[in-house]
PDB file of N, CA and C in Angstrom:
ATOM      1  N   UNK A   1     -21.674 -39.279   6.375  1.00  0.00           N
ATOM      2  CA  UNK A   1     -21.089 -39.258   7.690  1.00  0.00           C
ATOM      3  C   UNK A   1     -21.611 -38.059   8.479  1.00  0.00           C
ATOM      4  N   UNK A   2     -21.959 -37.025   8.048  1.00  0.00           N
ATOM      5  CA  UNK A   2     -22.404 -35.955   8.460  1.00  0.00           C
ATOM      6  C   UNK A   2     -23.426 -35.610   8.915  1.00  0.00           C
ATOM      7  N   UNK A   3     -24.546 -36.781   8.091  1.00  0.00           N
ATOM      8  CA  UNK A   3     -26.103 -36.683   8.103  1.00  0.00           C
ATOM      9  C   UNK A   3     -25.782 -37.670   9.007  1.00  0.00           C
ATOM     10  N   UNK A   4     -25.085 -38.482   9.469  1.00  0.00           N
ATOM     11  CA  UNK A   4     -25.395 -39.086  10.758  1.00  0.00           C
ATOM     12  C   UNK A   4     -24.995 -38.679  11.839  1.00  0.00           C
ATOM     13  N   UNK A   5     -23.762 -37.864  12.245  1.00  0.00           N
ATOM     14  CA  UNK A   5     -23.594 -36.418  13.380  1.00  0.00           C
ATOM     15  C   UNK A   5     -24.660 -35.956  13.387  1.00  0.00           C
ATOM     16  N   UNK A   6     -25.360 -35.357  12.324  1.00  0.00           N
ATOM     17  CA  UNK A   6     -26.597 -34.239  12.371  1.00  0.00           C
ATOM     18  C   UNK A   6     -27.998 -35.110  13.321  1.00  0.00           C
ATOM     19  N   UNK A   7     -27.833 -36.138  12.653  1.00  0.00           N
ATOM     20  CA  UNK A   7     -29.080 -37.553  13.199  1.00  0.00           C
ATOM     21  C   UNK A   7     -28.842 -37.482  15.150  1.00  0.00           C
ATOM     22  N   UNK A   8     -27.759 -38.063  15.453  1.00  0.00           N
ATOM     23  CA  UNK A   8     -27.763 -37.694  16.959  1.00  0.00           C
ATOM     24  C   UNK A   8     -27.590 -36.606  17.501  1.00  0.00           C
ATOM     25  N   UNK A   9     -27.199 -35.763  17.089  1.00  0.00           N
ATOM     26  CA  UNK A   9     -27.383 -34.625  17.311  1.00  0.00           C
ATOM     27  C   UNK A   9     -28.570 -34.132  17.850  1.00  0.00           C
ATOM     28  N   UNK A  10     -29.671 -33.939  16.832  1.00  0.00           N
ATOM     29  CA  UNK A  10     -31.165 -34.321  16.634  1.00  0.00           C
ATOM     30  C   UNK A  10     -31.647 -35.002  17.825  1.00  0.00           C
ATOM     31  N   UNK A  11     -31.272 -36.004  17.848  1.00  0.00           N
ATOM     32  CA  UNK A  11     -31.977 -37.223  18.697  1.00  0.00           C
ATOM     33  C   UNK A  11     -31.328 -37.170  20.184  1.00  0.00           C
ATOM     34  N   UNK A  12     -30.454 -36.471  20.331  1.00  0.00           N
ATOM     35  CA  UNK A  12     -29.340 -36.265  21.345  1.00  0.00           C
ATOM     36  C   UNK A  12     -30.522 -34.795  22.429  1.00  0.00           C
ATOM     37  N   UNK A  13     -30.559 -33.822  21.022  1.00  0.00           N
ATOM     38  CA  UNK A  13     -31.480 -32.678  21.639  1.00  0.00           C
ATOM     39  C   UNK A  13     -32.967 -32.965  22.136  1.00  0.00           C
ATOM     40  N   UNK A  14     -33.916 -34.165  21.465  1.00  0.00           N
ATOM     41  CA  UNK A  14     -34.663 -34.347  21.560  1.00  0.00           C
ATOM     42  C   UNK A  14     -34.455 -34.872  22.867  1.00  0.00           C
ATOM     43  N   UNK A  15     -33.496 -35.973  23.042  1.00  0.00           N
ATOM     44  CA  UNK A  15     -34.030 -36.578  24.494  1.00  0.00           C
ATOM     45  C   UNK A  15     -33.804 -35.478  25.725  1.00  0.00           C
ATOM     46  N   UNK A  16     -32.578 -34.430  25.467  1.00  0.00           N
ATOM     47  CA  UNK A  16     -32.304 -33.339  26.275  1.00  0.00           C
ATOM     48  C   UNK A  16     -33.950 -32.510  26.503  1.00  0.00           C
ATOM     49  N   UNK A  17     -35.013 -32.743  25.426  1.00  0.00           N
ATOM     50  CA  UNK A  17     -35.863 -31.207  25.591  1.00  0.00           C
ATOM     51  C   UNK A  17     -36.696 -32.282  26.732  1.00  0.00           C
ATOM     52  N   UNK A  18     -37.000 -33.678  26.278  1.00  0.00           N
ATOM     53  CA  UNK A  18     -37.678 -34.320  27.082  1.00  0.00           C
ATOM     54  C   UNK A  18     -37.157 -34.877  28.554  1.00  0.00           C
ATOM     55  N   UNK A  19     -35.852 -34.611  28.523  1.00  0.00           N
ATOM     56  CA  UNK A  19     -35.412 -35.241  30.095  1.00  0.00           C
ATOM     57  C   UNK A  19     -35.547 -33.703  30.676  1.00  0.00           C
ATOM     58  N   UNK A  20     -35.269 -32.298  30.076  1.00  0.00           N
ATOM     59  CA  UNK A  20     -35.766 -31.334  31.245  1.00  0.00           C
ATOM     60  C   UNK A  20     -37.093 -31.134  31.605  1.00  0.00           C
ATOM     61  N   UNK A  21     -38.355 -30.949  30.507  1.00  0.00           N
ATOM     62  CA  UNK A  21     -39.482 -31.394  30.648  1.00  0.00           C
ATOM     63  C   UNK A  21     -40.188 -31.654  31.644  1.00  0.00           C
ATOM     64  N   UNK A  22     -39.765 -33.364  31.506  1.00  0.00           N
ATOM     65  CA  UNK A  22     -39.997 -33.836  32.958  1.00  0.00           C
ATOM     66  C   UNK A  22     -39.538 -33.603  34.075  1.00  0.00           C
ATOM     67  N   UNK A  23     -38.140 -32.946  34.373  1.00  0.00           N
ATOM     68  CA  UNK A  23     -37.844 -32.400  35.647  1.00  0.00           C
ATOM     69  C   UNK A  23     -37.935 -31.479  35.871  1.00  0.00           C
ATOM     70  N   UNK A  24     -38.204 -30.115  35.063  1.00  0.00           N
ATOM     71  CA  UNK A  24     -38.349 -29.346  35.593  1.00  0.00           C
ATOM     72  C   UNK A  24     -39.516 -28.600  35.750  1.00  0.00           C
ATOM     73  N   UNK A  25     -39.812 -27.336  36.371  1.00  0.00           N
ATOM     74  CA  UNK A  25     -41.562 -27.178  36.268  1.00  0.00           C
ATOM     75  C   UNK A  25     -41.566 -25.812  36.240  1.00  0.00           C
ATOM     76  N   UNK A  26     -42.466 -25.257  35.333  1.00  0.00           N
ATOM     77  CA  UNK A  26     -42.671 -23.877  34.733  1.00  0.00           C
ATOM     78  C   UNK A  26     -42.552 -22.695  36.345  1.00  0.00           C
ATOM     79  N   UNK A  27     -42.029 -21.772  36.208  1.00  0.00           N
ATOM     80  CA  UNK A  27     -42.202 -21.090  37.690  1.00  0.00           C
ATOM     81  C   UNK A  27     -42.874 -19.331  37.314  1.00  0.00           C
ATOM     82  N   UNK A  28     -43.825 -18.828  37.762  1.00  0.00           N
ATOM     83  CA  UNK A  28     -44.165 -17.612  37.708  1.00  0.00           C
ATOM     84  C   UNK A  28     -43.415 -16.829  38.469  1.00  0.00           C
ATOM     85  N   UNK A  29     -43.017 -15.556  37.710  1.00  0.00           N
ATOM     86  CA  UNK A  29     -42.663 -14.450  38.742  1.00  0.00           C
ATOM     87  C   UNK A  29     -43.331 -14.030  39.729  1.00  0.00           C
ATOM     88  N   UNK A  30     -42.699 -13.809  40.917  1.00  0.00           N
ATOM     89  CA  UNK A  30     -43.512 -12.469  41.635  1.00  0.00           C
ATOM     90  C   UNK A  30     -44.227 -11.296  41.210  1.00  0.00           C
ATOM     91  N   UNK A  31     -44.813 -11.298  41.392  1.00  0.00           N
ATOM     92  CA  UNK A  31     -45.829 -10.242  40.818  1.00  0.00           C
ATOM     93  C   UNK A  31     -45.013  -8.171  41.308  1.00  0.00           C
ATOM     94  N   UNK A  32     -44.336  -8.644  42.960  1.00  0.00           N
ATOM     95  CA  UNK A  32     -43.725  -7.352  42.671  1.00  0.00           C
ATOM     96  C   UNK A  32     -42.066  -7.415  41.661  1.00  0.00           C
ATOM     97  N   UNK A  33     -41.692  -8.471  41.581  1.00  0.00           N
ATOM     98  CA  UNK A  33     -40.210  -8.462  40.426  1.00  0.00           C
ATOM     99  C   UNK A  33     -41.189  -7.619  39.075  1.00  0.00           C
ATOM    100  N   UNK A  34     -41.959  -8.495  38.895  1.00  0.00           N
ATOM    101  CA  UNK A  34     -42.589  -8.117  37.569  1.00  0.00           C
ATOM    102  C   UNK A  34     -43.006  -6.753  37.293  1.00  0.00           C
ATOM    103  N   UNK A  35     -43.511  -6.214  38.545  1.00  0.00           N
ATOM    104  CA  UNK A  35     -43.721  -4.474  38.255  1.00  0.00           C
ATOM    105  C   UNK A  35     -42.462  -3.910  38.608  1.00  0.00           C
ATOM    106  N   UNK A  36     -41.359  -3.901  39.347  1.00  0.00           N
ATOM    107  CA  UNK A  36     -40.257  -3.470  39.436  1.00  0.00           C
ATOM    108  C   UNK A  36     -39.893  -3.477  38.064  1.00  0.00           C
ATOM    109  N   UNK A  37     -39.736  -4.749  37.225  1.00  0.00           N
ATOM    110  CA  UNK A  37     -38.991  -4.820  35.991  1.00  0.00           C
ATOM    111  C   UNK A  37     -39.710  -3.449  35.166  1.00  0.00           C
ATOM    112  N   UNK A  38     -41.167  -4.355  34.919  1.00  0.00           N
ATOM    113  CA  UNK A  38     -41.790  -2.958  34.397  1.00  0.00           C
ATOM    114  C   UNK A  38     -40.914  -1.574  34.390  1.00  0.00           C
ATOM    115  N   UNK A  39     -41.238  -0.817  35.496  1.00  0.00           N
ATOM    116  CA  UNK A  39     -41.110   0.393  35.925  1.00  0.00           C
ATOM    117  C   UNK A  39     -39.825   0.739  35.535  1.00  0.00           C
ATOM    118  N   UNK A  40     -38.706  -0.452  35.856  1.00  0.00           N
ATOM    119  CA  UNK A  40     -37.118   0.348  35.234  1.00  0.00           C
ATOM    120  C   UNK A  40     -37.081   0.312  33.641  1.00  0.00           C
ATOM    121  N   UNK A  41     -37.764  -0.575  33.139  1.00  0.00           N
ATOM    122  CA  UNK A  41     -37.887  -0.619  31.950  1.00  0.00           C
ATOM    123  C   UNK A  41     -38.394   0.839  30.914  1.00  0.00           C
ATOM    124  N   UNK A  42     -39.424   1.541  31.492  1.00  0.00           N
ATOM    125  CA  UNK A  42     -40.492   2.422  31.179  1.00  0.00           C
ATOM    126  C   UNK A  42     -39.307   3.249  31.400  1.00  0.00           C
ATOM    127  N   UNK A  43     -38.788   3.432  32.708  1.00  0.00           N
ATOM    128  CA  UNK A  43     -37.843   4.759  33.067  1.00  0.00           C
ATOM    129  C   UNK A  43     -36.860   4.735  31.491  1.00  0.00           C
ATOM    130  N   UNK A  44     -35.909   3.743  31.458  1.00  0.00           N
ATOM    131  CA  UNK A  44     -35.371   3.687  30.517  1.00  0.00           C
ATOM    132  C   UNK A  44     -35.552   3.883  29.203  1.00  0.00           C
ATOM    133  N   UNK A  45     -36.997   3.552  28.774  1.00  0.00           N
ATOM    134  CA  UNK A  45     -37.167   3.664  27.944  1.00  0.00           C
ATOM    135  C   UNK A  45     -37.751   5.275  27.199  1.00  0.00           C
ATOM    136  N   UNK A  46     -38.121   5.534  28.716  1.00  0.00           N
ATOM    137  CA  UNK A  46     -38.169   7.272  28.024  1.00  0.00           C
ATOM    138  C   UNK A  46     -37.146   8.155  28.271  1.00  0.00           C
ATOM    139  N   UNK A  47     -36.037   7.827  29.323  1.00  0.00           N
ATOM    140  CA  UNK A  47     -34.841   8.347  29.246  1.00  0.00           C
ATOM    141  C   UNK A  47     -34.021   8.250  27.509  1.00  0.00           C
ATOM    142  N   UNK A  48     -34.196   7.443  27.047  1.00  0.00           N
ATOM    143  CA  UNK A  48     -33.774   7.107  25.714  1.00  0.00           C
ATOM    144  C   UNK A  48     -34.504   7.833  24.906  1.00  0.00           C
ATOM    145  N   UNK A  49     -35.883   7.922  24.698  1.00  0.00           N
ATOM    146  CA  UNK A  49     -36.481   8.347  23.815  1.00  0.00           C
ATOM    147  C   UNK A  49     -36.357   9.974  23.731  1.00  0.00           C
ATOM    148  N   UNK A  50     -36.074  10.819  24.890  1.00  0.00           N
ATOM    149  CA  UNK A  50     -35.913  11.833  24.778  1.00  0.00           C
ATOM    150  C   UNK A  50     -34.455  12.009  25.073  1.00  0.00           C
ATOM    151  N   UNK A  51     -34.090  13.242  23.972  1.00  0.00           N
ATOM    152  CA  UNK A  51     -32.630  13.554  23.968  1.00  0.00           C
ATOM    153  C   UNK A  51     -32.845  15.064  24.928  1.00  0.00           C
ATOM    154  N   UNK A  52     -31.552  15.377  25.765  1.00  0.00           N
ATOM    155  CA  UNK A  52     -31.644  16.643  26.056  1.00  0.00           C
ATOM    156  C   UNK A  52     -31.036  17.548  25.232  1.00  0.00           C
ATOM    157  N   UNK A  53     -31.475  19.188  25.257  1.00  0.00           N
ATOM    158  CA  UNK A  53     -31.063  20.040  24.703  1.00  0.00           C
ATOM    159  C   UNK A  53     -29.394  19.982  23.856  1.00  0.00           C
ATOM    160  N   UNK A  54     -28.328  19.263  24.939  1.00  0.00           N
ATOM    161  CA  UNK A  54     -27.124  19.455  24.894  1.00  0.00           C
ATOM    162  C   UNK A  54     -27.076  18.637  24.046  1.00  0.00           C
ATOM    163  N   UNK A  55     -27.901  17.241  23.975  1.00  0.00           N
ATOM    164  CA  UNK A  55     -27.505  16.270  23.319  1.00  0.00           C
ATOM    165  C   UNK A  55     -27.399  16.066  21.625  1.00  0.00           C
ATOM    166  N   UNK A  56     -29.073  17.123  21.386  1.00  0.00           N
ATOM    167  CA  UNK A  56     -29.539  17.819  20.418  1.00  0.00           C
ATOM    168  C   UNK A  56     -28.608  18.269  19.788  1.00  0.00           C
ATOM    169  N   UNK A  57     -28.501  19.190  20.461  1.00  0.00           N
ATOM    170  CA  UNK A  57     -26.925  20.139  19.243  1.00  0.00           C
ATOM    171  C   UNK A  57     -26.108  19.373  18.913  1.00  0.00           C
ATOM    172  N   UNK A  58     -25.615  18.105  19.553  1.00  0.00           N
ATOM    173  CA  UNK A  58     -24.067  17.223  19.209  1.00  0.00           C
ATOM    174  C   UNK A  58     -24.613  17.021  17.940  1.00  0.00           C
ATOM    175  N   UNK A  59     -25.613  15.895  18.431  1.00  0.00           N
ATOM    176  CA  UNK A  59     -26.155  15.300  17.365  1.00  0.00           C
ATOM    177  C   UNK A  59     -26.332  16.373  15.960  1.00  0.00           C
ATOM    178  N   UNK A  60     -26.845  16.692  16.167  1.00  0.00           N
ATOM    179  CA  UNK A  60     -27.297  18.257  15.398  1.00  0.00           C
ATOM    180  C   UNK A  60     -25.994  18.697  14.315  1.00  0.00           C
ATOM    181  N   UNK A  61     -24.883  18.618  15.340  1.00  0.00           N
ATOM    182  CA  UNK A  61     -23.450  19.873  14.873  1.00  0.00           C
ATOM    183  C   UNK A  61     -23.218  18.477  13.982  1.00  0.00           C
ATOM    184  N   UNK A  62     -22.623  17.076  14.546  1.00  0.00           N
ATOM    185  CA  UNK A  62     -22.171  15.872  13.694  1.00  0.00           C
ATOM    186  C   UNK A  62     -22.867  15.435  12.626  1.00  0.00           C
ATOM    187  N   UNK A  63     -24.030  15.548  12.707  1.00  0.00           N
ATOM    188  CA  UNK A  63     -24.770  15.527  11.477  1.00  0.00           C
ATOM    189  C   UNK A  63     -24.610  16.819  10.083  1.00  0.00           C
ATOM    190  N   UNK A  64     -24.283  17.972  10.724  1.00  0.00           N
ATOM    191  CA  UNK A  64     -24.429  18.762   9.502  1.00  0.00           C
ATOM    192  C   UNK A  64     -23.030  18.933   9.067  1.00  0.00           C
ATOM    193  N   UNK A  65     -21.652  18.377  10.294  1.00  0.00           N
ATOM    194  CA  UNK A  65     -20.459  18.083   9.952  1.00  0.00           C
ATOM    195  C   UNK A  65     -19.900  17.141   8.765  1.00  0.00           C
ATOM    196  N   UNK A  66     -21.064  15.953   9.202  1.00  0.00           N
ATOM    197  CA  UNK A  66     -20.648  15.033   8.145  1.00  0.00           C
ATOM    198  C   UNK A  66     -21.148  15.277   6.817  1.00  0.00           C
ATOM    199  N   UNK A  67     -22.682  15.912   6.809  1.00  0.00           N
ATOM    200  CA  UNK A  67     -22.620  15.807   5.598  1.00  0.00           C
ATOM    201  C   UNK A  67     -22.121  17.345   4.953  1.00  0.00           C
ATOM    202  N   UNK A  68     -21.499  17.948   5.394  1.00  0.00           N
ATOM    203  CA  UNK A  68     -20.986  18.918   4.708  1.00  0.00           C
ATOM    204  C   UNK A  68     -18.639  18.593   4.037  1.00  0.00           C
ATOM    205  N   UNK A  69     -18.719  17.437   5.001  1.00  0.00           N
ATOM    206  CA  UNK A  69     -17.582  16.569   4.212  1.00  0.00           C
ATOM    207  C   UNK A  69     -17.614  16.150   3.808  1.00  0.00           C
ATOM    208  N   UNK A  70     -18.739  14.885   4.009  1.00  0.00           N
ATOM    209  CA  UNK A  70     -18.907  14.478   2.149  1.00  0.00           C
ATOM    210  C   UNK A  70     -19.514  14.996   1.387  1.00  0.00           C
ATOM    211  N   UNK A  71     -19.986  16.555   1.054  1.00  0.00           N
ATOM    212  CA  UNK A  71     -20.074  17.414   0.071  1.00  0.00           C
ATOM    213  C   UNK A  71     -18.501  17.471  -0.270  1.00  0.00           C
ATOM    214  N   UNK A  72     -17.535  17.673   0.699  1.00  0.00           N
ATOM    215  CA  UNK A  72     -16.406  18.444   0.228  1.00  0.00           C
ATOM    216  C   UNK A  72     -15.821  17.401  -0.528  1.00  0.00           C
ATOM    217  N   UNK A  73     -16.103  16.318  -0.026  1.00  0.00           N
ATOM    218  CA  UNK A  73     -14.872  14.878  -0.853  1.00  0.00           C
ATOM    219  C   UNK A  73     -15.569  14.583  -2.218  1.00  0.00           C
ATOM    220  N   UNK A  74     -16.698  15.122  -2.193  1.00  0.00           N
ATOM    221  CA  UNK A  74     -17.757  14.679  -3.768  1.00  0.00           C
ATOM    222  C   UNK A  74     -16.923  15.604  -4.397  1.00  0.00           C
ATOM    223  N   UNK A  75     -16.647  16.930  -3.908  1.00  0.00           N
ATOM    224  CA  UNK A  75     -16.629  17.936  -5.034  1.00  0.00           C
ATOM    225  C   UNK A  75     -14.885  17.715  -5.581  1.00  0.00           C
ATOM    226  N   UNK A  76     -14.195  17.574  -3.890  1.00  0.00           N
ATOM    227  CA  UNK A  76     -12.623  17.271  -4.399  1.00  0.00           C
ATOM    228  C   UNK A  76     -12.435  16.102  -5.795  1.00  0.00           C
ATOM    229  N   UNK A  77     -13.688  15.108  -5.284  1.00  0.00           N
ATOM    230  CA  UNK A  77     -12.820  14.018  -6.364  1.00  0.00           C
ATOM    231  C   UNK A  77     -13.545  14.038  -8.017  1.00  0.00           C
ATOM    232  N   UNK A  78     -14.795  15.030  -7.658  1.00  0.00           N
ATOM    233  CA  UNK A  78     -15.032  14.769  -8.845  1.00  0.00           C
ATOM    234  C   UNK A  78     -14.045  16.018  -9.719  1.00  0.00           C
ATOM    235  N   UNK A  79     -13.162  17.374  -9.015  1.00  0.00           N
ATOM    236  CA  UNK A  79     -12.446  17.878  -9.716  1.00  0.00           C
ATOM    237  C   UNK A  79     -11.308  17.027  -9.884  1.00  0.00           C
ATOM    238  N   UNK A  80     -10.933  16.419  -8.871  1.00  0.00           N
ATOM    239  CA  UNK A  80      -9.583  15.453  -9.342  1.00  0.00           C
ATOM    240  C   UNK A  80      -9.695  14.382 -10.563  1.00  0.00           C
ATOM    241  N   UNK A  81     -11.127  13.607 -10.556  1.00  0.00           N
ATOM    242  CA  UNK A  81     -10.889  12.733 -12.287  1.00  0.00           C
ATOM    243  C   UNK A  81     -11.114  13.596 -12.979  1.00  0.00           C
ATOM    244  N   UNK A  82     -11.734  15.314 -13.126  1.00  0.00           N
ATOM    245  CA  UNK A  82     -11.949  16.505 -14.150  1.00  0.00           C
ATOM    246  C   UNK A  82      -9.833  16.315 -14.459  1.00  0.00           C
ATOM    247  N   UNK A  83      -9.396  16.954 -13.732  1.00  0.00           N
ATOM    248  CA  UNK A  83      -7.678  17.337 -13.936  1.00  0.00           C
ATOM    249  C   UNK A  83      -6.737  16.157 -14.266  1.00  0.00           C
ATOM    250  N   UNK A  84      -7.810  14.955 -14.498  1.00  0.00           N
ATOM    251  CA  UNK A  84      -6.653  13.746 -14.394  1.00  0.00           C
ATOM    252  C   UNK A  84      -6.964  13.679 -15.798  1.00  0.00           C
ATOM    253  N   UNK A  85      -8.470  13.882 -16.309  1.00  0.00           N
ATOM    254  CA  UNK A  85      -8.715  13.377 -17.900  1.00  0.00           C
ATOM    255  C   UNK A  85      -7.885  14.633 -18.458  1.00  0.00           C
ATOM    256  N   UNK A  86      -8.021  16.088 -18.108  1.00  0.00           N
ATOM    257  CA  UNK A  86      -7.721  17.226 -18.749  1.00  0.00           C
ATOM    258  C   UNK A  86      -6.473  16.730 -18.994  1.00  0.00           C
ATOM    259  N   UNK A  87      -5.614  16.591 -18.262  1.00  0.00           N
ATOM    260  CA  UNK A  87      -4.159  15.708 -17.944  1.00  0.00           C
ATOM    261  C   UNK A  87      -3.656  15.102 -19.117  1.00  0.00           C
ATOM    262  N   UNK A  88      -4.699  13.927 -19.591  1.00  0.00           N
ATOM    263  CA  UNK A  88      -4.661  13.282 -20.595  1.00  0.00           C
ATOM    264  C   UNK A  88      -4.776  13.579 -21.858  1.00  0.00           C
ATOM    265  N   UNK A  89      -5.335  14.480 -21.861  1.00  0.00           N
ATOM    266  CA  UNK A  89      -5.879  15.769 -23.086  1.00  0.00           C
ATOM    267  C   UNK A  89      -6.952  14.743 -23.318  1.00  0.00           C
ATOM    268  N   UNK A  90      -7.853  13.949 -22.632  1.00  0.00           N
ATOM    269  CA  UNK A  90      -9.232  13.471 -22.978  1.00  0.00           C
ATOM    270  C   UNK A  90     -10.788  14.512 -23.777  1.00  0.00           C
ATOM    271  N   UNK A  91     -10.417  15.954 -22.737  1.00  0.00           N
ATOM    272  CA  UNK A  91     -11.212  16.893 -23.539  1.00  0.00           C
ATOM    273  C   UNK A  91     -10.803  17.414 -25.013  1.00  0.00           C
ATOM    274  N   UNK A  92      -9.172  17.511 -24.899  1.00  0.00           N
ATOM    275  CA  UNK A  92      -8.823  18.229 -26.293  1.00  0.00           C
ATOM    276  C   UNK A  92      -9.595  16.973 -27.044  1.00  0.00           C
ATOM    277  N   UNK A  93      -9.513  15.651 -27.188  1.00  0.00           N
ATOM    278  CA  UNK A  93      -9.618  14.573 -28.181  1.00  0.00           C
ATOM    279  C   UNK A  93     -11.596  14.918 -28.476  1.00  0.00           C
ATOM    280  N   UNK A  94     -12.290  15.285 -27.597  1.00  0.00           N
ATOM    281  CA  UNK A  94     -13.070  14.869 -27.607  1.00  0.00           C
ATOM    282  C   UNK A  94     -13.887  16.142 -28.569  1.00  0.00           C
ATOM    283  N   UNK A  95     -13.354  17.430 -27.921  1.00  0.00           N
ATOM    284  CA  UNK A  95     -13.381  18.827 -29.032  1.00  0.00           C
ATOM    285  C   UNK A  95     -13.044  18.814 -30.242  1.00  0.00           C
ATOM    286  N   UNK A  96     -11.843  18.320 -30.896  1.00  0.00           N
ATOM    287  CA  UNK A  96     -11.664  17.802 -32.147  1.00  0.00           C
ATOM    288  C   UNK A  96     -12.336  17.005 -33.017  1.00  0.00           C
ATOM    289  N   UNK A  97     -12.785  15.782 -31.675  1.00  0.00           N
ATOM    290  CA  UNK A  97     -13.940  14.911 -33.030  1.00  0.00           C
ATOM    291  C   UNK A  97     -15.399  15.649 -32.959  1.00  0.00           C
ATOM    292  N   UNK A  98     -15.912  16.791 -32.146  1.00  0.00           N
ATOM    293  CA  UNK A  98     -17.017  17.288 -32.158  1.00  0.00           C
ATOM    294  C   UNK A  98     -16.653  18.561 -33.460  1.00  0.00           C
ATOM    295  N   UNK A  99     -15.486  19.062 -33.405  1.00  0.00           N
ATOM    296  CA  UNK A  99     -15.248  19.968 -34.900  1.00  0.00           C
ATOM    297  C   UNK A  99     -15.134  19.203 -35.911  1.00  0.00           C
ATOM    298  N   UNK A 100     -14.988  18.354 -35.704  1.00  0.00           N
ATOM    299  CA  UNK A 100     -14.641  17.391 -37.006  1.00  0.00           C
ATOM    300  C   UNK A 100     -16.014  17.049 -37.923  1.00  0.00           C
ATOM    301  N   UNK A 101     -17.090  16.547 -36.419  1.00  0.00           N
ATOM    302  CA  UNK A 101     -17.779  16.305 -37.155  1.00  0.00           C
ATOM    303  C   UNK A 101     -19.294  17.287 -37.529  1.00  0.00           C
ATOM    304  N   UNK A 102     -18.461  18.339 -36.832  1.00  0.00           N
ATOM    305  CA  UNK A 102     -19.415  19.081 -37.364  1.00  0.00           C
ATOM    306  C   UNK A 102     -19.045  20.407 -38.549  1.00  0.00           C
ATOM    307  N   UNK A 103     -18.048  20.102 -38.898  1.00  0.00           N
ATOM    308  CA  UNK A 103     -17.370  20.782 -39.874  1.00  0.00           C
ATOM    309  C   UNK A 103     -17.876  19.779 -41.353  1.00  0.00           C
ATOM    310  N   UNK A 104     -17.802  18.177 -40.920  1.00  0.00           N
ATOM    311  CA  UNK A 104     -18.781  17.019 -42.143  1.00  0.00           C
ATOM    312  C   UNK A 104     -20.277  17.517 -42.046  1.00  0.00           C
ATOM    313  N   UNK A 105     -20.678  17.936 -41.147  1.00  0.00           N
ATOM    314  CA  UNK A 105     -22.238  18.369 -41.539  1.00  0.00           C
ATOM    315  C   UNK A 105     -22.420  19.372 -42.490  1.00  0.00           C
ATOM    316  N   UNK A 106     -21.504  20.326 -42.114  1.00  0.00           N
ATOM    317  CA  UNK A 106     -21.975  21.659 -43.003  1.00  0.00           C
ATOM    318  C   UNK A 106     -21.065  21.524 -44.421  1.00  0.00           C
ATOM    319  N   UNK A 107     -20.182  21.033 -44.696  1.00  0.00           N
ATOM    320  CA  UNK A 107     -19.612  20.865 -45.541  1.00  0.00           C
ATOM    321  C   UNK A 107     -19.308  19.244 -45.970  1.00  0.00           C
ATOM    322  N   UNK A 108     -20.393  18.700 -46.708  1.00  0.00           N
ATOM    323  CA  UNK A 108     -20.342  17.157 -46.666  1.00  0.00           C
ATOM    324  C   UNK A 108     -19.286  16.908 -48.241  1.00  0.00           C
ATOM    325  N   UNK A 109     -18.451  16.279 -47.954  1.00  0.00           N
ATOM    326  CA  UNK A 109     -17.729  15.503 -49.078  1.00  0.00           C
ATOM    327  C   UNK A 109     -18.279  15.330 -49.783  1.00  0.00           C
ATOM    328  N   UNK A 110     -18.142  15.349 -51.216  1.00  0.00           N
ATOM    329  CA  UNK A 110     -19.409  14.564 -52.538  1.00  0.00           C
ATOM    330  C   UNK A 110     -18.302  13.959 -53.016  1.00  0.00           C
TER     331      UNK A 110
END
């Protein structure tokens, strides 16, 4: 049912590309629209490309803002899962099986 919506659809657009086609007829710009466009275009486009002094620093200050907060949130959270395992005594467990097993190296069971 779908592939036949899609079918006129299709065939619906096709006769649309061919009924404007024929009525309508390609038109050139004016030659002065066309350098007007130009010219605001160019303006714009180097108004954009260059930042001024003032703009510099924003940019400048927000950039070394941000990444000096997410330095700070790296360092907060990686001490916060440090105090959450300590919490758990995850380090004590982990010091014990490193004495443990290195107390079996130097002194092996027979």
């Amino acid at each position: 049912m779908n592939g036949q919506k899609i079918g006129r659809e299709i065939m619906n657009e096709k006769h649309m590309v061919t009924y404007l086609q024929a009525g309508l007829r390609p038109v050139s710009p004016r030659p002065e629209y066309v350098r007007d466009l130009r010219q605001r275009l160019m303006r714009e486009k180097d108004a954009k490309a260059s930042m001024s002094k003032p703009e510099l620093v924003k940019f400048s200050l927000i950039t070394v803002a941000g990444l000096l907060s997410g330095t700070v949130l790296l360092v907060f959270g990686f001490r916060a899962v440090m105090a959450l395992l300590e919490s758990r005594g995850v380090f004590q467990q982990i010091k014990e099986q490193m004495q443990q097993r290195r107390a079996t190296r130097l002194n092996p069971v027979a």
